[in-house]
N, C-alpha and C. Protein backbone atom coordinates (compact mmCIF):
# COMPACT_ATOMS: atom_id res chain seq x y z
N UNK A 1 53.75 22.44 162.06
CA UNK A 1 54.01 22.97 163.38
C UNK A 1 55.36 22.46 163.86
N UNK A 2 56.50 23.50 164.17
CA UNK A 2 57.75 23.29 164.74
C UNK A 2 57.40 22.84 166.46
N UNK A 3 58.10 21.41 166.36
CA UNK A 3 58.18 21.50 168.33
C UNK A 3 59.44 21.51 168.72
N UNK A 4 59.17 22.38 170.11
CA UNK A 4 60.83 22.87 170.06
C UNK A 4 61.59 22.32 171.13
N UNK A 5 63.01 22.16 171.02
CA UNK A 5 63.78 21.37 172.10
C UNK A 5 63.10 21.31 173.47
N UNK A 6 63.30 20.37 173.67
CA UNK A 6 63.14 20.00 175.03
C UNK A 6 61.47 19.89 175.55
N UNK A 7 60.56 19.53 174.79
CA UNK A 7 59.47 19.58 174.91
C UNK A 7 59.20 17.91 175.47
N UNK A 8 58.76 17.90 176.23
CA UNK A 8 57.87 16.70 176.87
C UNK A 8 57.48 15.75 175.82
N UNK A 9 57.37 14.62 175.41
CA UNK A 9 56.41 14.48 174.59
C UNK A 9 55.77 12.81 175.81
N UNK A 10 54.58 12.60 174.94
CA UNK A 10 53.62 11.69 175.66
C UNK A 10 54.22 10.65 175.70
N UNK A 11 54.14 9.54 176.55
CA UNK A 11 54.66 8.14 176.31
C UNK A 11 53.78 7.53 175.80
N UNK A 12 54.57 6.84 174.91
CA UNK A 12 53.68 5.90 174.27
C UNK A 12 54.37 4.17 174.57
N UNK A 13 54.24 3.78 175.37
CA UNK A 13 54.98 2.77 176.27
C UNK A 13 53.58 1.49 175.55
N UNK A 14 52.65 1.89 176.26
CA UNK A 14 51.78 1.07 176.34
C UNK A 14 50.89 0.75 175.00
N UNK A 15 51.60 -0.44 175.02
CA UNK A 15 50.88 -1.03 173.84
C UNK A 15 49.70 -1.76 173.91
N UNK A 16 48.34 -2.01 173.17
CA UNK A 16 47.05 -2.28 173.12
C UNK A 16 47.52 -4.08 172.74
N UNK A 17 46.10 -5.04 173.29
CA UNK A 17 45.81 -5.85 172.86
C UNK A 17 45.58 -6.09 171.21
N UNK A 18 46.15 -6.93 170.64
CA UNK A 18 46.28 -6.47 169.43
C UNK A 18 45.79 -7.71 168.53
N UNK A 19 44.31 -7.88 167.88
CA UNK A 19 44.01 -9.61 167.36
C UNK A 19 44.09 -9.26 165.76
N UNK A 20 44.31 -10.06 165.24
CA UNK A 20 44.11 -9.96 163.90
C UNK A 20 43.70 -9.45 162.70
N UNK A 21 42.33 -9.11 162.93
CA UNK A 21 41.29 -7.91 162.66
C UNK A 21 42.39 -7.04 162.56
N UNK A 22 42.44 -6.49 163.82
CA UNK A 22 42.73 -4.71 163.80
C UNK A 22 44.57 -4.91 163.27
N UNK A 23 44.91 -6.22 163.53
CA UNK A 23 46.21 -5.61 162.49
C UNK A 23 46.17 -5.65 161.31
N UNK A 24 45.07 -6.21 160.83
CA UNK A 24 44.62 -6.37 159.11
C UNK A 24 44.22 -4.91 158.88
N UNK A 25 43.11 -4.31 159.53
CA UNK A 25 42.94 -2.72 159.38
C UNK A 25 43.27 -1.50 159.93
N UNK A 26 44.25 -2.01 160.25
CA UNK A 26 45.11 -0.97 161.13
C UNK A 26 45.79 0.20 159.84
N UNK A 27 46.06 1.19 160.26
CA UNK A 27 46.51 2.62 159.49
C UNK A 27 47.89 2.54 159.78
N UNK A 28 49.14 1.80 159.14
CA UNK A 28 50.12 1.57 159.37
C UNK A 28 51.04 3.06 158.53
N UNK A 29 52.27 3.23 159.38
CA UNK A 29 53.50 4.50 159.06
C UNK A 29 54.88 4.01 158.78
N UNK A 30 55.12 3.71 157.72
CA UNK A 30 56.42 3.19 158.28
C UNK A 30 57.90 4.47 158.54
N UNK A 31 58.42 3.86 159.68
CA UNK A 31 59.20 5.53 159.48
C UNK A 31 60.98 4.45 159.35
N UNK A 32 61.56 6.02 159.09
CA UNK A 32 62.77 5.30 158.31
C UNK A 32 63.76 6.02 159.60
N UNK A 33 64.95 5.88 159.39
CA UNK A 33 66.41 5.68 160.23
C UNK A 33 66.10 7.18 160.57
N UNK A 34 66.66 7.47 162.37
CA UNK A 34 66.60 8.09 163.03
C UNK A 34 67.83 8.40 162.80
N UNK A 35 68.77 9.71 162.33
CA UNK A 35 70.30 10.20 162.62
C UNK A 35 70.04 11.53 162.51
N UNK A 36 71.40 11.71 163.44
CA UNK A 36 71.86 13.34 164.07
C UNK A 36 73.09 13.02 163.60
N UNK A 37 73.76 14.42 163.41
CA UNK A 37 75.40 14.60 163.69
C UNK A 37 76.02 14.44 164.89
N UNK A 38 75.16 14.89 165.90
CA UNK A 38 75.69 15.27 167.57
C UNK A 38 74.84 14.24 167.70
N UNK A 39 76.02 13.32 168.77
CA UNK A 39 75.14 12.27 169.56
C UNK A 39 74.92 12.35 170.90
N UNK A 40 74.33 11.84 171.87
CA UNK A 40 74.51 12.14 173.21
C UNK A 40 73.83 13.68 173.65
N UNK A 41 73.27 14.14 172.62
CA UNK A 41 72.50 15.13 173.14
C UNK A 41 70.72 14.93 173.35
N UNK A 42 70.32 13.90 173.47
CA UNK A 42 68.90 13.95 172.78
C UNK A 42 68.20 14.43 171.47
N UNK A 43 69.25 14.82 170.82
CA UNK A 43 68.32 15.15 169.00
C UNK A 43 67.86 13.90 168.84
N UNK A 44 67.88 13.05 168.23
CA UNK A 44 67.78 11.81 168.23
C UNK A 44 66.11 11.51 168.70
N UNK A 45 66.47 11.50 169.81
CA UNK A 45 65.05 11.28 170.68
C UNK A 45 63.65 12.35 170.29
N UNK A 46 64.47 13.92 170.45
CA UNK A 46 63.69 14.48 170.04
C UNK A 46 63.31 14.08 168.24
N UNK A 47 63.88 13.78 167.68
CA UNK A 47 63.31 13.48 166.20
C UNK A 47 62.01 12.61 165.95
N UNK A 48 62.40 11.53 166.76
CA UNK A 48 62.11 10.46 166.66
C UNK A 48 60.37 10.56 167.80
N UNK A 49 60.60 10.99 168.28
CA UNK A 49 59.81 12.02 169.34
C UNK A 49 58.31 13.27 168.02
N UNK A 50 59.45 13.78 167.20
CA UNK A 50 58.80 14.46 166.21
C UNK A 50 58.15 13.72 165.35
N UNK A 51 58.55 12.47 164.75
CA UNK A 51 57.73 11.38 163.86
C UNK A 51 56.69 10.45 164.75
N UNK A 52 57.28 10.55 165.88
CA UNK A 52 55.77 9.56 166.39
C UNK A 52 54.35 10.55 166.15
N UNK A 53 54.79 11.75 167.07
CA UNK A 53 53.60 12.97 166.83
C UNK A 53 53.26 13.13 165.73
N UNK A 54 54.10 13.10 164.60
CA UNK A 54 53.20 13.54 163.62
C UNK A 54 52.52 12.40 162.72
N UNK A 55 52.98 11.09 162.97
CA UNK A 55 52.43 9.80 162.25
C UNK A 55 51.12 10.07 162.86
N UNK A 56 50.87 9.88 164.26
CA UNK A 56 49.55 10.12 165.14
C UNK A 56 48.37 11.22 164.61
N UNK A 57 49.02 12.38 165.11
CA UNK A 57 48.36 13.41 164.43
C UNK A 57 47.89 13.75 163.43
N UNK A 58 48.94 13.98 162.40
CA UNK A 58 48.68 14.55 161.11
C UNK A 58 48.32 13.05 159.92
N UNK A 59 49.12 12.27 160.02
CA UNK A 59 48.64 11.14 159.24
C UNK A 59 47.89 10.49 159.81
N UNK A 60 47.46 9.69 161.15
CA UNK A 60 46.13 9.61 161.46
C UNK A 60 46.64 7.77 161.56
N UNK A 61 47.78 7.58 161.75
CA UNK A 61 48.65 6.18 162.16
C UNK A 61 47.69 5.36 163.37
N UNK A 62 47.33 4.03 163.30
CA UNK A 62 46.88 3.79 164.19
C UNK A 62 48.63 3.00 164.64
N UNK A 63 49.63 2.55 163.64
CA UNK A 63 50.34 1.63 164.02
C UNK A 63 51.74 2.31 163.30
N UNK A 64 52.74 2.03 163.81
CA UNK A 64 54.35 3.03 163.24
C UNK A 64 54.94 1.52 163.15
N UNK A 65 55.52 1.26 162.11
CA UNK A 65 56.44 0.12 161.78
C UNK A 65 57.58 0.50 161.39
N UNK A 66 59.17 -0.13 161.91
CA UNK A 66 60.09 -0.15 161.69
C UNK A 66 61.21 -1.15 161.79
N UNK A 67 61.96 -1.12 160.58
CA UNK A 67 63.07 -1.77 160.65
C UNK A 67 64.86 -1.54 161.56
N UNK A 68 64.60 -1.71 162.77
CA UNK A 68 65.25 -1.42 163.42
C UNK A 68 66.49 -2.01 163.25
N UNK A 69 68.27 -1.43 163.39
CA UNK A 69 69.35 -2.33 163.05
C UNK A 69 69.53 -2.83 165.10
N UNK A 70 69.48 -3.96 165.07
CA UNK A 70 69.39 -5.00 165.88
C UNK A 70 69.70 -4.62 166.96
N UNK A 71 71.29 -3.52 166.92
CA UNK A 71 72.01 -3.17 168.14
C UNK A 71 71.02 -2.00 168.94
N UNK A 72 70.21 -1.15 168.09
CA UNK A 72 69.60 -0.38 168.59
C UNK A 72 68.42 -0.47 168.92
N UNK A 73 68.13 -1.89 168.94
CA UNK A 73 66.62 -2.53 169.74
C UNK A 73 66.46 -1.83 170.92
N UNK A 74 67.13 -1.75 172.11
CA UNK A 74 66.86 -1.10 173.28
C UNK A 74 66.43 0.36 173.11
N UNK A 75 67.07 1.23 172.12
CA UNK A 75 66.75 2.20 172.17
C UNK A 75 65.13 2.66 171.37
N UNK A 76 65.12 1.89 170.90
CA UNK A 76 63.48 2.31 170.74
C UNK A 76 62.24 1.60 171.38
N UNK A 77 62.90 0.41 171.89
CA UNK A 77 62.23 -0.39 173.28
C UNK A 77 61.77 0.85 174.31
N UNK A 78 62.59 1.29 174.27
CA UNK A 78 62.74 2.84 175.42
C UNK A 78 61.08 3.53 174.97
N UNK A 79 60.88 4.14 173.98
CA UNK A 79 60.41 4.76 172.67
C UNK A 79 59.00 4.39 173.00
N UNK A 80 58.87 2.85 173.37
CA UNK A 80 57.50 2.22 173.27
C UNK A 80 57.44 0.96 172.43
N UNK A 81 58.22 0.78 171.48
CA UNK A 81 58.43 0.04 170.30
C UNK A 81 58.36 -1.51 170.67
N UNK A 82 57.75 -2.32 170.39
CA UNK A 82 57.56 -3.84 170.57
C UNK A 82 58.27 -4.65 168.98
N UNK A 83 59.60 -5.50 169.92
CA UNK A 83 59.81 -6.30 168.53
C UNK A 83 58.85 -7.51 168.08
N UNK A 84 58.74 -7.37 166.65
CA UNK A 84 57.60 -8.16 166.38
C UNK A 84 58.22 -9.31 165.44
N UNK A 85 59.83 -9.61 165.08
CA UNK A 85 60.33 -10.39 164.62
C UNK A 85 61.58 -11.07 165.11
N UNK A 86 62.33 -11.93 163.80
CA UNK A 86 63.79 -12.40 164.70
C UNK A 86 64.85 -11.54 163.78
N UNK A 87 65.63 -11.67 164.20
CA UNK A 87 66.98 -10.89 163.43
C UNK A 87 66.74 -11.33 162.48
N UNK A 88 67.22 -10.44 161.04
CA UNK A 88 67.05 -10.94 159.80
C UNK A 88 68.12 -10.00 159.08
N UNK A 89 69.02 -10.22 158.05
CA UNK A 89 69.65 -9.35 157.43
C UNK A 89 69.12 -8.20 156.41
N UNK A 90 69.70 -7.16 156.39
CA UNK A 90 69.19 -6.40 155.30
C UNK A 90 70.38 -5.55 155.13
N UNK A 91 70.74 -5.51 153.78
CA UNK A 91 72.14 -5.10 153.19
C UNK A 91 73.30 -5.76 154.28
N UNK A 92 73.52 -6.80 154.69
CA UNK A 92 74.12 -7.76 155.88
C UNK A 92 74.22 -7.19 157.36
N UNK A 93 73.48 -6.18 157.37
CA UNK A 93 73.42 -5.75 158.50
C UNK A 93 72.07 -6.53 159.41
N UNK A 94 72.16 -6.88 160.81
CA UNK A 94 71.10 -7.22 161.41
C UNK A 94 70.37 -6.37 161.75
N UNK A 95 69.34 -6.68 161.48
CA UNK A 95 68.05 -6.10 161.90
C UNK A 95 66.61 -6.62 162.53
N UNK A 96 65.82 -5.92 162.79
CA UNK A 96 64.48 -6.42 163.65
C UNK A 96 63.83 -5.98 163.51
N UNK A 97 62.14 -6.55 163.10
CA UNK A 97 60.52 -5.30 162.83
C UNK A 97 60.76 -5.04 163.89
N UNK A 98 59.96 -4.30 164.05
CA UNK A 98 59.15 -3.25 165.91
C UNK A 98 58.18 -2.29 165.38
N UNK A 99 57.13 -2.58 165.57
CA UNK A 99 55.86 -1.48 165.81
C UNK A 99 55.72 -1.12 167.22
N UNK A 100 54.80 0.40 166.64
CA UNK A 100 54.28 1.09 168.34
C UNK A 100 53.00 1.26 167.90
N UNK A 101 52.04 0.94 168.36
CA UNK A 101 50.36 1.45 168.69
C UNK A 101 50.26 2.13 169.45
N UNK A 102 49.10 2.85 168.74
CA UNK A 102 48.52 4.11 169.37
C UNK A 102 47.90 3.42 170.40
């Protein structure tokens, strides 16, 4: 199913109490780097917007994990996204986990 510009999508801000258990059996997604050509338009958002929905939906995600590059922590903070580590390098670039729960 195509969703098309400018569509609403749900917030997913609010993150659940989260103990041990359920992150041991949790239905984890990991999704990979968000890029557009055009910036400053919302593609981006909307993409990123398109992988939350469909981790949820169609794969049945209780939890979306990502390796975020460090500078763009805020922007998926925005998203819902909770950092769950400290800066760490990867290919020397900084980076940070962040999951979102359903």
């Amino acid at each position: 199913e195509q969703i098309k510009a400018g569509t609403k999508m749900p917030d997913y801000s609010e993150v659940p109490e989260i103990n041990e258990e359920t992150r041991k059996n949790a239905r984890t997604v990991q999704m990979g780097r968000v890029l557009t050509l055009e910036h400053g338009k919302g593609l981006g958002k909307e993409l990123l917007n398109a992988g939350i929905q469909t981790a949820w939906e169609q794969m049945g995600a209780d939890r979306i994990f990502i390796e975020a590059e460090d500078y763009v922590e805020g922007y998926y903070t925005k998203a819902g996204f909770v950092r769950t580590s400290d800066v760490f390098l990867k290919d020397d670039i900084p980076h940070v986990h962040m999951e979102l729960w359903k």
